[in-house]
N, C-alpha and C. Protein backbone atom coordinates (compact mmCIF):
# COMPACT_ATOMS: atom_id res chain seq x y z
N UNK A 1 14.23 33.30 47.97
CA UNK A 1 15.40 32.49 47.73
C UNK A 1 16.21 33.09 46.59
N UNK A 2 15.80 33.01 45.51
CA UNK A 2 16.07 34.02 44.31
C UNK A 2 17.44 33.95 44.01
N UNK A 3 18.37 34.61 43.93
CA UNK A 3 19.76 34.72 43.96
C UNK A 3 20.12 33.67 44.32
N UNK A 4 20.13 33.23 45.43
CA UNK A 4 21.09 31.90 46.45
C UNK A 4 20.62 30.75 45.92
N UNK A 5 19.12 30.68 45.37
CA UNK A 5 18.77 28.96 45.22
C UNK A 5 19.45 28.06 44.42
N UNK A 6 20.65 28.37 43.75
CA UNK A 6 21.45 27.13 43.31
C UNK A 6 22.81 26.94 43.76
N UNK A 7 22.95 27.80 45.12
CA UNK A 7 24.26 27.52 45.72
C UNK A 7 24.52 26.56 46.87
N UNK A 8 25.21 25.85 47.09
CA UNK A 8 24.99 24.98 48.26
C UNK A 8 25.05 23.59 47.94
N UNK A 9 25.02 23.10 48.84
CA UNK A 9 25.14 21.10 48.39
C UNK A 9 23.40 21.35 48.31
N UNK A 10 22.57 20.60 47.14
CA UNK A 10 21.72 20.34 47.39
C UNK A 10 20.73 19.69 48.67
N UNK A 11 21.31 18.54 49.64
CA UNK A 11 20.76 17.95 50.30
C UNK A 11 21.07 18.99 52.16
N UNK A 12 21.96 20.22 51.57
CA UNK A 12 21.80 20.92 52.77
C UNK A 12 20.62 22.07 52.31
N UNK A 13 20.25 22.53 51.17
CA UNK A 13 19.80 23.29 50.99
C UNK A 13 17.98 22.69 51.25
N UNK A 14 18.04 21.87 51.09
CA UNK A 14 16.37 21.12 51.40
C UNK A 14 16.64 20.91 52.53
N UNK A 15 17.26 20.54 54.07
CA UNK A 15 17.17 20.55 55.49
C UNK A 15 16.72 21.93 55.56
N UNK A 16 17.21 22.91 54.86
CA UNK A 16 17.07 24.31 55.40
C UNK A 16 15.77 24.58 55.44
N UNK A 17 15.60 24.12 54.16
CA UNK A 17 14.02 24.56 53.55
C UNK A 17 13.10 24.42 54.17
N UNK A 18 13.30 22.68 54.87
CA UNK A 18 12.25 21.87 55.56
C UNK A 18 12.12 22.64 56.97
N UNK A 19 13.43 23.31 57.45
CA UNK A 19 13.47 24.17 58.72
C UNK A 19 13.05 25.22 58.62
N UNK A 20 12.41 25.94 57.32
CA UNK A 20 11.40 27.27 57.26
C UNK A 20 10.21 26.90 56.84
N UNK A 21 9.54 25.45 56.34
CA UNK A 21 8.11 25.39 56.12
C UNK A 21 8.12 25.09 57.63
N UNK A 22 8.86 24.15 58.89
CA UNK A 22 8.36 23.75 60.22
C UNK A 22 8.68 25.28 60.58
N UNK A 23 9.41 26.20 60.60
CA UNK A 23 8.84 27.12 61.40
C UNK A 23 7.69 28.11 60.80
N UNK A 24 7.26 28.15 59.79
CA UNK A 24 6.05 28.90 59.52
C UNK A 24 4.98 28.47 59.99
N UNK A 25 4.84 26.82 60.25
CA UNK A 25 3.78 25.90 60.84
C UNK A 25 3.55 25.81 62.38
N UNK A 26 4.90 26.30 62.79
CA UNK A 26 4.73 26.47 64.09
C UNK A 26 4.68 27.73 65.08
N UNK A 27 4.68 28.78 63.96
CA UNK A 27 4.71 30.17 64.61
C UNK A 27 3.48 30.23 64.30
N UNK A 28 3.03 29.66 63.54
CA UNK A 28 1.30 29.76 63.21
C UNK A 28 0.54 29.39 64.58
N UNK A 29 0.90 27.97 64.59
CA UNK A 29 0.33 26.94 65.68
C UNK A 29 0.27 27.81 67.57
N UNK A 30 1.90 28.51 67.48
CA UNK A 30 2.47 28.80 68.94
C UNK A 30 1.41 29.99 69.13
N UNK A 31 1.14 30.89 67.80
CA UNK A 31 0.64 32.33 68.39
C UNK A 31 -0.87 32.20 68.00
N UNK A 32 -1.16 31.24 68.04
CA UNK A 32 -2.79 30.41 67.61
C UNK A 32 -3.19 31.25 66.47
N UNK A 33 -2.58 31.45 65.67
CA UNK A 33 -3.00 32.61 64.05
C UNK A 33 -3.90 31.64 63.29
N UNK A 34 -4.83 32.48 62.32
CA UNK A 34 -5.41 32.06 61.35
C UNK A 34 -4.33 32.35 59.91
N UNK A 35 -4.44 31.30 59.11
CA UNK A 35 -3.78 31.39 57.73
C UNK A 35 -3.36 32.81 57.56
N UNK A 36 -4.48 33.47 57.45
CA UNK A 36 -4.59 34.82 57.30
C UNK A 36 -3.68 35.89 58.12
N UNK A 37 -3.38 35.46 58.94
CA UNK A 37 -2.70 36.91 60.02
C UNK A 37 -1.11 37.11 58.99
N UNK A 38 -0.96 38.47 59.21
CA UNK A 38 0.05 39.07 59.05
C UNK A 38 1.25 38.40 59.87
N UNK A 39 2.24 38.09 59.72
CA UNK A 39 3.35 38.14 60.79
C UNK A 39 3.86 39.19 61.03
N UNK A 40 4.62 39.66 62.51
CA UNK A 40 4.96 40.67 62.60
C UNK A 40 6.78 40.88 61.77
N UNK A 41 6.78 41.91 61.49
CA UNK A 41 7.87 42.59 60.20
C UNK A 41 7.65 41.69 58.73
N UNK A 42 6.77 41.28 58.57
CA UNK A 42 6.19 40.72 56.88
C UNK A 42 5.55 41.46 56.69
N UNK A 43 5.12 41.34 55.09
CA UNK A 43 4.23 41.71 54.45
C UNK A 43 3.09 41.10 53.52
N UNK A 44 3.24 39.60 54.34
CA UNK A 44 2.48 38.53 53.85
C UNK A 44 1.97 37.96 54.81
N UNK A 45 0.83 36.78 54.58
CA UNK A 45 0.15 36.54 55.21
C UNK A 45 1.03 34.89 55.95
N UNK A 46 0.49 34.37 56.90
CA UNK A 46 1.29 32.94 56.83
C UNK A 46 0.68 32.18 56.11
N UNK A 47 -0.17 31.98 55.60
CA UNK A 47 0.01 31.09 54.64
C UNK A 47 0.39 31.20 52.95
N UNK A 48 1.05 32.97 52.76
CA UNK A 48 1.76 33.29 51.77
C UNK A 48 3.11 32.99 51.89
N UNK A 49 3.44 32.83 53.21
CA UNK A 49 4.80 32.57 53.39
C UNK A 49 5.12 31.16 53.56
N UNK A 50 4.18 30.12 53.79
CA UNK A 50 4.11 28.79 53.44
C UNK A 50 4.27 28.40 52.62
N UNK A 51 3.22 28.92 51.43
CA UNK A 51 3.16 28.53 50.25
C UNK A 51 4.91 28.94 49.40
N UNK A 52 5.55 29.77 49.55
CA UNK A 52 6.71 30.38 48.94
C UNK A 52 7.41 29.23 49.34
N UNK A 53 7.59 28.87 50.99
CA UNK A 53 8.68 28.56 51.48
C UNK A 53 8.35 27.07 51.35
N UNK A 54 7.29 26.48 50.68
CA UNK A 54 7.04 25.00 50.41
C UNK A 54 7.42 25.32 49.11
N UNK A 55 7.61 26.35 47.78
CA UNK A 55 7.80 26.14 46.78
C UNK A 55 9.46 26.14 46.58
N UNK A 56 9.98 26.50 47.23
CA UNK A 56 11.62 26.80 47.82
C UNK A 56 11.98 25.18 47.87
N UNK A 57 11.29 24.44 48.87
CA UNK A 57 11.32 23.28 49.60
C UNK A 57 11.43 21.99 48.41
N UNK A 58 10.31 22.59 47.58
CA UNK A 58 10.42 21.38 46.17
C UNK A 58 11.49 21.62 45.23
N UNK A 59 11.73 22.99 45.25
CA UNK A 59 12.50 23.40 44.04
C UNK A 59 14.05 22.58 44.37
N UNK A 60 14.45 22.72 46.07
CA UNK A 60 15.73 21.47 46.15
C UNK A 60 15.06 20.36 46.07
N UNK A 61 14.62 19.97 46.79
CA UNK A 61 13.70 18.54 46.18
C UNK A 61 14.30 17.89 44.97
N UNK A 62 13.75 19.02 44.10
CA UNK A 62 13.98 18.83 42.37
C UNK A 62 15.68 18.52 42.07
N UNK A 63 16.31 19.59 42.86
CA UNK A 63 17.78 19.63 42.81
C UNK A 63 18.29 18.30 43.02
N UNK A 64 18.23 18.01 44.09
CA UNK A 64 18.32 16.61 45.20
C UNK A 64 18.52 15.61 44.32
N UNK A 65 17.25 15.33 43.47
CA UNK A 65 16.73 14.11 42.48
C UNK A 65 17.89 14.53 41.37
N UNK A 66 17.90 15.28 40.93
CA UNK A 66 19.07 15.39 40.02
C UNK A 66 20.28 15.16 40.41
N UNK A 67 20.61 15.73 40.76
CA UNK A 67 22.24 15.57 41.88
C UNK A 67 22.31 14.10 41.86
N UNK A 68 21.56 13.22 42.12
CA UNK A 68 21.26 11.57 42.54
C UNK A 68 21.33 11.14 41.33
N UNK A 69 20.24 11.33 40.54
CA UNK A 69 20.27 11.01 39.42
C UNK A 69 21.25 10.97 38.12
N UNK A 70 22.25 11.97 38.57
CA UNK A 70 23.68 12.00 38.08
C UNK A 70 24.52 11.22 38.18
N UNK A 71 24.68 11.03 39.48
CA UNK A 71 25.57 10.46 39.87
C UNK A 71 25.36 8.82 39.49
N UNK A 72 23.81 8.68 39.87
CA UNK A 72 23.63 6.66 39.68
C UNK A 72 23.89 6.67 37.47
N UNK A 73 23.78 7.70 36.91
CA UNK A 73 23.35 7.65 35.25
C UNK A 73 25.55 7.42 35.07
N UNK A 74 26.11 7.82 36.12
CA UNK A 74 27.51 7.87 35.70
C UNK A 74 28.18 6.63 35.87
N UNK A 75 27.23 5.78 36.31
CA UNK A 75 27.80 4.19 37.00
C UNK A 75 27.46 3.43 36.12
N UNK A 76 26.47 3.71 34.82
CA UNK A 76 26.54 2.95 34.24
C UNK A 76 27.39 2.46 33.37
C-alpha cells in the first residue's frame, strides 16, 4: 500500500481492502492451497499476503474511525 495509503475517501479505501483480504481467502480456498503455497507471480506465501492485506484493511479501519470521529467532535 505504502505510497497510496492515505489517498482516497477513507470508506472507499476499506471496501477495497476488504476486496483483497476476500480474494486472498478465496484463491486459497478455489486452488485448495495450504497457507503455505507460493502464489503464482508472488513472492510470498498466502498467508503472507493475508496477513499484509488484513494489516492494510485495519489501517483504513483506523482512518474510517477518525474521519467519523471528526466529523461527530465538530457538532459539538
Amino acid at each position: 500500500m505504502g505510497e497510496f495509503r492515505n489517498i482516497g475517501e477513507p470508506a472507499a479505501a476499506l471496501a477495497e481492502e476488504c476486496s483483497e483480504v476476500i480474494k486472498v481467502i478465496a484463491k486459497k480456498i478455489r486452488f485448495n492451497e495450504d497457507w503455505d503455497t507460493m502464489a503464482p507471480d508472488h513472492d510470498v506465501t498466502r498467508w503472507q499476503q493475508l496477513v499484509s492485506e488484513m494489516d492494510d484493511l485495519l489501517y483504513q479501519w483506523e482512518r474510517l474511525k477518525r474521519q467519523v470521529n471528526r466529523k461527530e467532535d465538530s457538532h459539538d
